[in-house]
C-alpha atoms as a PDB file:
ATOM      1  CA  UNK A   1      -1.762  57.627   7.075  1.00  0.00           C
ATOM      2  CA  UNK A   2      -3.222  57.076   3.851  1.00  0.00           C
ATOM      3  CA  UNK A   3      -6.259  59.053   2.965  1.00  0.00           C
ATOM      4  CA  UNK A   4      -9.279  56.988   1.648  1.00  0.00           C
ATOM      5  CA  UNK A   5     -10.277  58.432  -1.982  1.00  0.00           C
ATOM      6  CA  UNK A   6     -13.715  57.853  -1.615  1.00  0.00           C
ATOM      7  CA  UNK A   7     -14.695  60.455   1.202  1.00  0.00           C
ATOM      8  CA  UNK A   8     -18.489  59.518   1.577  1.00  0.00           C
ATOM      9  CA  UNK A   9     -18.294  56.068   1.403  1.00  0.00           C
ATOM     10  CA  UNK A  10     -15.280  56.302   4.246  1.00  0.00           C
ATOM     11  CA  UNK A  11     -17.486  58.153   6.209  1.00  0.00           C
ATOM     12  CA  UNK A  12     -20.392  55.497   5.805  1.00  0.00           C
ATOM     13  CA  UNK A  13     -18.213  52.396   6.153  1.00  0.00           C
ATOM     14  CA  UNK A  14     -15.956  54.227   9.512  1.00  0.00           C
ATOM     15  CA  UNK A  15     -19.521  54.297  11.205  1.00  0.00           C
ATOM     16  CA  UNK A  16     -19.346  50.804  11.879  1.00  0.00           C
ATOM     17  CA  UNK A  17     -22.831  49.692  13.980  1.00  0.00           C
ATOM     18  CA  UNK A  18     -22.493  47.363  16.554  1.00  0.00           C
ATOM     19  CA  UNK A  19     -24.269  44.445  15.138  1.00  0.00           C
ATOM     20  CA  UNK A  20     -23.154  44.883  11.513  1.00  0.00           C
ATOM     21  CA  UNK A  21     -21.945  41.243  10.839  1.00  0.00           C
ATOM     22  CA  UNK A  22     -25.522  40.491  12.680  1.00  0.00           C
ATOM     23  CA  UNK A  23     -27.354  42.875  10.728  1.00  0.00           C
ATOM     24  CA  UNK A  24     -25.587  41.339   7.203  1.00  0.00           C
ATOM     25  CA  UNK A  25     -27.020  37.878   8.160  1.00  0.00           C
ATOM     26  CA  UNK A  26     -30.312  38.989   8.820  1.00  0.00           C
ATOM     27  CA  UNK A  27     -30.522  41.242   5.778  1.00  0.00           C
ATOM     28  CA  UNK A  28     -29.487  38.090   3.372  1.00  0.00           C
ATOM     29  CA  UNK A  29     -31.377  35.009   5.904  1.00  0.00           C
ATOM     30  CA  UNK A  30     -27.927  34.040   6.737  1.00  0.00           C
ATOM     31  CA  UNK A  31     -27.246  32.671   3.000  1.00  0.00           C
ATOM     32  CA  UNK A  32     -24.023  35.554   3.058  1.00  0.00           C
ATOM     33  CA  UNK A  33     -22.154  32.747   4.549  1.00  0.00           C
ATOM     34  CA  UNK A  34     -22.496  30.318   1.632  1.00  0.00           C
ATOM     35  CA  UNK A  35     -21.870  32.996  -1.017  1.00  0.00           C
ATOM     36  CA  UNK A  36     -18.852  33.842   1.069  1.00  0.00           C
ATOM     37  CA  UNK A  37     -17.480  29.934   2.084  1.00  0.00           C
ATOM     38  CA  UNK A  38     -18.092  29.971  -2.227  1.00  0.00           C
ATOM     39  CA  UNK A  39     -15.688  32.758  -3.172  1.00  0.00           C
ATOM     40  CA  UNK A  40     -12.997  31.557  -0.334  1.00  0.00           C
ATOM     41  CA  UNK A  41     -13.278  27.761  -1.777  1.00  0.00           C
ATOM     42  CA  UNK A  42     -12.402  29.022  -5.492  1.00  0.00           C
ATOM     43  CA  UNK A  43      -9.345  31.827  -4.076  1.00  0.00           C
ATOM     44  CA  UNK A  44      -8.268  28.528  -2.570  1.00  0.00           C
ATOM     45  CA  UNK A  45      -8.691  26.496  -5.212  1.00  0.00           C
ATOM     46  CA  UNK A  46      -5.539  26.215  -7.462  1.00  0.00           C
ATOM     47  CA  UNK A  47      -3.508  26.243  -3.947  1.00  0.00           C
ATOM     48  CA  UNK A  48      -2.256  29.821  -3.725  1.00  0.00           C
ATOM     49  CA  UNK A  49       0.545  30.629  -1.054  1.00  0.00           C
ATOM     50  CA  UNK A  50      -0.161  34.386  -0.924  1.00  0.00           C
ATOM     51  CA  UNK A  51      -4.153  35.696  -0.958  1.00  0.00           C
ATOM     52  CA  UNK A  52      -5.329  39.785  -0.392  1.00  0.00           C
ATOM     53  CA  UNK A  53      -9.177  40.326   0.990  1.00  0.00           C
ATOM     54  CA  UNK A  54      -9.638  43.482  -0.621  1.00  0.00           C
ATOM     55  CA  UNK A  55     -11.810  45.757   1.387  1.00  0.00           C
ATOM     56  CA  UNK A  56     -12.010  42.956   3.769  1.00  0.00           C
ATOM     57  CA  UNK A  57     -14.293  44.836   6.243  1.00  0.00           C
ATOM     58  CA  UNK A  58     -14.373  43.040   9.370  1.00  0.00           C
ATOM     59  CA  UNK A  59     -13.057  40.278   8.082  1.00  0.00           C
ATOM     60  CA  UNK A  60     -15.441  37.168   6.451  1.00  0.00           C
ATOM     61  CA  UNK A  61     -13.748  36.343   3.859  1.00  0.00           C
ATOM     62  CA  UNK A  62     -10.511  36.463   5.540  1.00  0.00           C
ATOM     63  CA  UNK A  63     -11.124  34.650   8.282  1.00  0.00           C
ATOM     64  CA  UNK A  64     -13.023  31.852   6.166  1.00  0.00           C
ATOM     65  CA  UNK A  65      -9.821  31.832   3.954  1.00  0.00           C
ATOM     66  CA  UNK A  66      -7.801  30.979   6.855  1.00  0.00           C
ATOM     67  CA  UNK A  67     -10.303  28.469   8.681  1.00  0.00           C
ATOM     68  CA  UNK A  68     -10.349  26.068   5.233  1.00  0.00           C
ATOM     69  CA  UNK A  69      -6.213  27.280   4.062  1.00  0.00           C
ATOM     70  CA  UNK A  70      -4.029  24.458   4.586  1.00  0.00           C
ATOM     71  CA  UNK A  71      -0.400  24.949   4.801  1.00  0.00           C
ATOM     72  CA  UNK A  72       1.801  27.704   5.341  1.00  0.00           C
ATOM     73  CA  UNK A  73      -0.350  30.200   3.422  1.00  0.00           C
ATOM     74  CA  UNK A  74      -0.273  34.356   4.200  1.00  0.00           C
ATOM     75  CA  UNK A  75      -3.508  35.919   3.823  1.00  0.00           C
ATOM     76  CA  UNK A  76      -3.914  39.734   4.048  1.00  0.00           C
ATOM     77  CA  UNK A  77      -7.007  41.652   4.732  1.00  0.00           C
ATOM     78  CA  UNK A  78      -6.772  45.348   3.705  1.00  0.00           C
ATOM     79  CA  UNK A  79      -9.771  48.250   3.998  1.00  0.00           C
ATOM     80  CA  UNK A  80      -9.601  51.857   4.892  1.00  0.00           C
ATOM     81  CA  UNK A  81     -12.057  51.406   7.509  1.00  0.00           C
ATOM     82  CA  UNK A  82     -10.127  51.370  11.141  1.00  0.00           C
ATOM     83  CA  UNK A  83     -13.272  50.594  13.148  1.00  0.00           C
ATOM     84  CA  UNK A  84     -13.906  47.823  11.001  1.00  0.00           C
ATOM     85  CA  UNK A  85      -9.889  46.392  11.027  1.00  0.00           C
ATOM     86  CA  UNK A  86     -10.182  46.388  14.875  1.00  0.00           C
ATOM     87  CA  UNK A  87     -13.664  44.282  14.407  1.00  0.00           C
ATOM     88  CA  UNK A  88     -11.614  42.023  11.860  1.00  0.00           C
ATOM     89  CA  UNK A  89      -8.509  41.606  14.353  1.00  0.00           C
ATOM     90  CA  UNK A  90     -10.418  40.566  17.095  1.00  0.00           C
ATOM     91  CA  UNK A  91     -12.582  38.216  15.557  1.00  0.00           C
ATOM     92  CA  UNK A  92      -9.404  36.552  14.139  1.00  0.00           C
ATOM     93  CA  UNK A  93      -8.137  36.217  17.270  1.00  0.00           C
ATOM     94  CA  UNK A  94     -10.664  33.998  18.748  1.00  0.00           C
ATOM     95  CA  UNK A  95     -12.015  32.085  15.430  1.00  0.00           C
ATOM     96  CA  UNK A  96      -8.820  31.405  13.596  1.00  0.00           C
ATOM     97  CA  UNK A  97      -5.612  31.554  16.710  1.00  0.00           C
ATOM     98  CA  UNK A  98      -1.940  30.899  14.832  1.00  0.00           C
ATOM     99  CA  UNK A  99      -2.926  31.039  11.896  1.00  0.00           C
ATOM    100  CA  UNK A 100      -0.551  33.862   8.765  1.00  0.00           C
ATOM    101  CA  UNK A 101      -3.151  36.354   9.038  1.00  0.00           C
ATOM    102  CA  UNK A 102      -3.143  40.096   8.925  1.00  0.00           C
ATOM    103  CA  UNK A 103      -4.697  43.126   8.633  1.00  0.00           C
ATOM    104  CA  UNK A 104      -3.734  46.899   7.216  1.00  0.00           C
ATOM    105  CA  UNK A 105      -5.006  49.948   6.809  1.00  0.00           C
ATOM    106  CA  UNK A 106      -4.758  50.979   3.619  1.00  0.00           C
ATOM    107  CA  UNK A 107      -6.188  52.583   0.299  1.00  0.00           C
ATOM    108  CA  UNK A 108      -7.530  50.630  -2.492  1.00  0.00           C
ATOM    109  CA  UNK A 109      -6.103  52.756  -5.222  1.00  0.00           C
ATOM    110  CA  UNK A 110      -2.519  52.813  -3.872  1.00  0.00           C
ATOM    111  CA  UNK A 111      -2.316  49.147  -2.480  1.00  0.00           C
ATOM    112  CA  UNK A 112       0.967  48.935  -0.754  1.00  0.00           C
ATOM    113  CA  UNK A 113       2.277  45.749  -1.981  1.00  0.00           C
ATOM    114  CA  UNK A 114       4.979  45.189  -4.885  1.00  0.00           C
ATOM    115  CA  UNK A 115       4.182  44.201  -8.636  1.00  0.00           C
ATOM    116  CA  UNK A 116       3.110  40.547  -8.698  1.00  0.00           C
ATOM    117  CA  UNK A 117       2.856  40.046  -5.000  1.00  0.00           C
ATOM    118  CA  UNK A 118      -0.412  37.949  -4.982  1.00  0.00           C
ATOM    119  CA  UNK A 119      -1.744  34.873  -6.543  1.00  0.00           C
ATOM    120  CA  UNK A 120      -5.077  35.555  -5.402  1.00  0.00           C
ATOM    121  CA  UNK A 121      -7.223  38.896  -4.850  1.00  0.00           C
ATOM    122  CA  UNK A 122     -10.660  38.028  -3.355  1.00  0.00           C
ATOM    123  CA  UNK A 123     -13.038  40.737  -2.401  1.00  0.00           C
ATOM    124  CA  UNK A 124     -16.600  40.138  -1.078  1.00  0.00           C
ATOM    125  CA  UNK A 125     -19.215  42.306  -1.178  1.00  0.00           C
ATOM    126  CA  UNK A 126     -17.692  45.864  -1.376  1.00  0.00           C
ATOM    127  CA  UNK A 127     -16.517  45.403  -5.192  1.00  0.00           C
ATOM    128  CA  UNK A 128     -19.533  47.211  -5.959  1.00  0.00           C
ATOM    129  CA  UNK A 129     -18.502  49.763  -3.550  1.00  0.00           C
ATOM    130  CA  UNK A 130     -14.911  50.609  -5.776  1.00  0.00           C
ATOM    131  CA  UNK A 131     -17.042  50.226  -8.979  1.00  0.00           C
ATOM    132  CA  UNK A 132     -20.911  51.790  -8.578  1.00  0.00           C
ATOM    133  CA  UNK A 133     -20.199  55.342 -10.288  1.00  0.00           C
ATOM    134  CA  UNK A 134     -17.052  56.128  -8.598  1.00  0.00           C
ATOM    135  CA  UNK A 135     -14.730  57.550 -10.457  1.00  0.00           C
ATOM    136  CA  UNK A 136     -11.783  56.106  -8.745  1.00  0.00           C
ATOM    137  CA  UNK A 137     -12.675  52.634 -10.053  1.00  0.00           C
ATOM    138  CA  UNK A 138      -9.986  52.356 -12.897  1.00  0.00           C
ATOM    139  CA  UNK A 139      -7.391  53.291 -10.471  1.00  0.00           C
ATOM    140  CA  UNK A 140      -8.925  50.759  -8.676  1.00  0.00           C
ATOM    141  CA  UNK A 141      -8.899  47.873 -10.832  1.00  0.00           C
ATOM    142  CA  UNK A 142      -5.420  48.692 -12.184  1.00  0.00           C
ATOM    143  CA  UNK A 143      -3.834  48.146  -8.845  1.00  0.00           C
ATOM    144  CA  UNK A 144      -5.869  45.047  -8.597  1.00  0.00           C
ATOM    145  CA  UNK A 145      -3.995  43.804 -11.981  1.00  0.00           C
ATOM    146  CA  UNK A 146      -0.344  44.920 -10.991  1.00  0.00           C
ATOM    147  CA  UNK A 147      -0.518  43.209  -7.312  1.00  0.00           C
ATOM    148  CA  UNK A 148      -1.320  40.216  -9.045  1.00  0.00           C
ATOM    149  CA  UNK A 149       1.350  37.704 -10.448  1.00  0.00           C
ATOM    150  CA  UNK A 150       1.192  36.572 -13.682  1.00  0.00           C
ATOM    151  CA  UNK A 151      -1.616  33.837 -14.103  1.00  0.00           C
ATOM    152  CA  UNK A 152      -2.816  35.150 -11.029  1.00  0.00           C
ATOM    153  CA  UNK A 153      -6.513  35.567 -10.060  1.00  0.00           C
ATOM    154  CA  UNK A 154      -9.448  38.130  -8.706  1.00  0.00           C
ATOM    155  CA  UNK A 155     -12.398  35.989  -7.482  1.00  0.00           C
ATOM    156  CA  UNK A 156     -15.419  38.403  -6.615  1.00  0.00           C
ATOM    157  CA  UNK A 157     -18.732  37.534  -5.184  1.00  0.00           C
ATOM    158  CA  UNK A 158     -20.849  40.639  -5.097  1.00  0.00           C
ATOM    159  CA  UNK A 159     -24.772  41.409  -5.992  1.00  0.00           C
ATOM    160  CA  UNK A 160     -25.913  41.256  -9.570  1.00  0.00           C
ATOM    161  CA  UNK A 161     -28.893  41.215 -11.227  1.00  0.00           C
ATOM    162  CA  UNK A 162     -31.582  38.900 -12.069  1.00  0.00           C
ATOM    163  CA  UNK A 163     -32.017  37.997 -16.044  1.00  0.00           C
ATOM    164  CA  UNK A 164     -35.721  37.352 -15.282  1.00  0.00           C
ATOM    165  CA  UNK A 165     -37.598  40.327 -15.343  1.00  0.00           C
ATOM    166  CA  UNK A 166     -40.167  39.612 -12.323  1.00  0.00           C
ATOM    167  CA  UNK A 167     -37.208  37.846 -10.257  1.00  0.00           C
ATOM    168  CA  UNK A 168     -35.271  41.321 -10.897  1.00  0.00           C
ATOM    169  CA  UNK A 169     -38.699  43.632  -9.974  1.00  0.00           C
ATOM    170  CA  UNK A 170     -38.842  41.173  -6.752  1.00  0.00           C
ATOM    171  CA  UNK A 171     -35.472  41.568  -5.711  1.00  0.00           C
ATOM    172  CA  UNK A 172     -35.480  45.390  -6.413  1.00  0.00           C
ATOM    173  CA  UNK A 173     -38.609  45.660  -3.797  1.00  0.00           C
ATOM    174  CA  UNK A 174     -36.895  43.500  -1.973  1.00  0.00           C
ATOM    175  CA  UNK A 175     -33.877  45.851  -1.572  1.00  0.00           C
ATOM    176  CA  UNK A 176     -36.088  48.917  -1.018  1.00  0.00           C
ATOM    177  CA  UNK A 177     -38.497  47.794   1.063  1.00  0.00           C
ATOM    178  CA  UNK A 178     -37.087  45.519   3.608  1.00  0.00           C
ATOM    179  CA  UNK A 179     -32.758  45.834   3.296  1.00  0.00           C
ATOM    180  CA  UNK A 180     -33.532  49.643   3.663  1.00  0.00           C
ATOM    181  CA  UNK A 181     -35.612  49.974   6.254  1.00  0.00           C
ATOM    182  CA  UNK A 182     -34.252  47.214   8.157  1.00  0.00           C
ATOM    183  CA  UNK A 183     -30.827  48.079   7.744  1.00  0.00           C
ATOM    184  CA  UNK A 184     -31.377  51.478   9.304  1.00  0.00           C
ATOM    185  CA  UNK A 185     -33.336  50.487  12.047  1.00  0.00           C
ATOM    186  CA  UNK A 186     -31.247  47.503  13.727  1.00  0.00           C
ATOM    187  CA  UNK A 187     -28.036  49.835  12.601  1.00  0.00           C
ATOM    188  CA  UNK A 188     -29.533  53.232  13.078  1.00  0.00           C
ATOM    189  CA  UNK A 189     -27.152  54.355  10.140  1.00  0.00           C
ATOM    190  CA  UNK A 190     -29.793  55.896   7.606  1.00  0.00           C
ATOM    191  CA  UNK A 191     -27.010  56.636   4.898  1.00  0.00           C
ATOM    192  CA  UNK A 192     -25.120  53.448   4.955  1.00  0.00           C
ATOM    193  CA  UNK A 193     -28.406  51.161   4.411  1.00  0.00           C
ATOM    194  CA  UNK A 194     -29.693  53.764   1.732  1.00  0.00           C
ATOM    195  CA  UNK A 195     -26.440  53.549   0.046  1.00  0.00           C
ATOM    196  CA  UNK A 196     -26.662  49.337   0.126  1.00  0.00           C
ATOM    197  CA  UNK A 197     -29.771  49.230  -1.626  1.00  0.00           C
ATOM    198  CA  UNK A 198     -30.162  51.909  -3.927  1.00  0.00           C
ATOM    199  CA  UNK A 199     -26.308  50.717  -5.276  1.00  0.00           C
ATOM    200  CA  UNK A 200     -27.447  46.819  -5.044  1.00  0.00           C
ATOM    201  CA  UNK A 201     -30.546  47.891  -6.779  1.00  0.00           C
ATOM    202  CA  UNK A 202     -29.334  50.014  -9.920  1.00  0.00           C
ATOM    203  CA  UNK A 203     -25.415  47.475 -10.459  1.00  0.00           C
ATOM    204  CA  UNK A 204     -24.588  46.016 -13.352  1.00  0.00           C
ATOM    205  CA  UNK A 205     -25.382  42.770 -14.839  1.00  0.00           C
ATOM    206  CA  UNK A 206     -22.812  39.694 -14.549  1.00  0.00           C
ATOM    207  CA  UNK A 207     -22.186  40.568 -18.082  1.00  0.00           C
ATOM    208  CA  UNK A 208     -21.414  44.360 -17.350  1.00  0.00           C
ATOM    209  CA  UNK A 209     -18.956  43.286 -15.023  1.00  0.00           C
ATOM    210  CA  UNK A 210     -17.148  40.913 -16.923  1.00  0.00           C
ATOM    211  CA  UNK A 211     -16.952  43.581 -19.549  1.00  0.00           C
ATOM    212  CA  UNK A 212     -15.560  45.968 -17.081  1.00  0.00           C
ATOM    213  CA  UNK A 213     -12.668  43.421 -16.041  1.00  0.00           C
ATOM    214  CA  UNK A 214     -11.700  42.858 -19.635  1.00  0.00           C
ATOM    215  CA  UNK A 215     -11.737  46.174 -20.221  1.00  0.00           C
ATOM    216  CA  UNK A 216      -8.746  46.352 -17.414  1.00  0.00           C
ATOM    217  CA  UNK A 217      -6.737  43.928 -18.633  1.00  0.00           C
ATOM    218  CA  UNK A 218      -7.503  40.745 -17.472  1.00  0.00           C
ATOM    219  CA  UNK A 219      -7.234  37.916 -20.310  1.00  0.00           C
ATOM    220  CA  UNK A 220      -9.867  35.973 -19.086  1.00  0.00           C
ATOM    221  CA  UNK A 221     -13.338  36.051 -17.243  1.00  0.00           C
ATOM    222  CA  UNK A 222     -15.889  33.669 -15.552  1.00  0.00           C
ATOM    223  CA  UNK A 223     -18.852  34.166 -13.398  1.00  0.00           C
ATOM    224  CA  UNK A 224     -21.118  31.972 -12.115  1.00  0.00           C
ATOM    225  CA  UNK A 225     -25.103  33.097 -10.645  1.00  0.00           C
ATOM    226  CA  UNK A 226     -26.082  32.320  -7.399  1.00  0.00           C
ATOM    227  CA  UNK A 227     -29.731  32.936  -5.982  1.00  0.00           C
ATOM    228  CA  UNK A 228     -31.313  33.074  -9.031  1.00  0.00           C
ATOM    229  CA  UNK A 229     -28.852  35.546 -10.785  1.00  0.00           C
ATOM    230  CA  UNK A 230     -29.122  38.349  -7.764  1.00  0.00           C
ATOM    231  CA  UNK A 231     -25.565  37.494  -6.673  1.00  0.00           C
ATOM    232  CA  UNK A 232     -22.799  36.370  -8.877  1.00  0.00           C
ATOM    233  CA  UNK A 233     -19.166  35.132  -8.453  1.00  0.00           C
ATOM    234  CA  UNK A 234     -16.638  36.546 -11.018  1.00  0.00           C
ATOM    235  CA  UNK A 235     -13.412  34.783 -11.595  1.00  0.00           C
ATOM    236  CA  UNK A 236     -10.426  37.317 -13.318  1.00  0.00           C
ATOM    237  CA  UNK A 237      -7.138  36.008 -14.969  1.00  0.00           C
ATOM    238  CA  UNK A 238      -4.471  37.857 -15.038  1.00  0.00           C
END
């Protein structure tokens, strides 16, 4: 079995709560859906035939990915989180029957597919999780790049932060003072909900990011704001 890098954040993510895909909709009024059904329409976008969820939790994006895929396309969700791949293989099972879609175990920084496998890494939501001071993230990213064929491309939609200055201080409180406390009492998971906002609240800037992807090696980089710049949807070129 491969063992997860990131120790705390395993531990945090393996304590799954019962109602966490509940708990995500009420944290963001349901609009996680949208953000998500965005990201999946652009991985699908320039027809791919072979797309990884990268830390696919239980399973959104790849499930969405497979609902709107048309034609004989493999998707792969991969996380180090088992209680959250049984989640994700369930859920497929009922929502999206028959359809090429799978689910591993696996470690971010040693992805288990050859050079050039994919056309399109997505990842919602948890690239902040390989990126928010963790000193695995270059390992990270560099797998990212090699999995990816040439021309291929990493479509992330993850929290960002607001250009406006009283939109950002608004959606800081916002974070601290109702994901927090929320979070932890529908999940009863203190560490995990403390972990969401105080990362959420202190990420980069769309810009930042796009920096950081250059920086890896991608040639070229998009990103596009959604709720008034406190998500954002990155598009990577390999």
């Amino acid at each position: 079995m491969v063992k997860p890098v990131d120790k705390h954040l395993h531990h945090i993510f393996t304590a799954v709560p019962r109602r966490y895909n509940v708990i995500n909709r009420v944290l963001t009024w349901g609009l996680d859906r949208r953000w998500r059904l965005a990201c999946a329409r652009e991985c699908l976008s320039l027809n791919p035939k072979r797309i990884l969820d990268l830390a696919c939790g239980t399973g959104d994006l790849a499930i969405q990915l497979a609902g709107l895929a048309e034609g004989d396309v493999e998707i792969t969700g991969l996380d180090y989180s088992e209680p959250m791949l049984e989640i994700a293989r369930k859920r497929a099972e009922s929502l999206v029957p028959r359809k090429k879609l799978s689910f591993l175990f696996g470690d971010a920084s040693a992805l288990p597919f050859p050079d050039g496998y994919f056309d399109c890494v997505g990842i919602s939501f948890a690239f902040r999780n390989l990126t928010y001071k963790n000193p695995s993230s270059k390992r990270y990213l560099a797998e990212v790049l090699r999995v990816l064929r040439h021309g291929g491309r990493f479509v992330i939609v993850e929290t960002s932060q607001p250009d406006a200055k009283p939109i950002r201080g608004l959606y800081h409180l916002y974070m601290r003072w109702f994901a927090f406390p929320v979070g932890r009492l529908l999940s009863g998971n203190r560490a995990a909900y403390y972990y969401l906002a105080q990362s959420a609240s202190r990420y980069y800037t769309a810009v930042e990011v796009s920096e950081i992807l250059l920086q890896t090696g991608f040639s070229q980089v998009s990103f596009s704001h959604l709720l008034w710049g406190g998500v954002a949807i990155h598009v990577a070129i390999k």
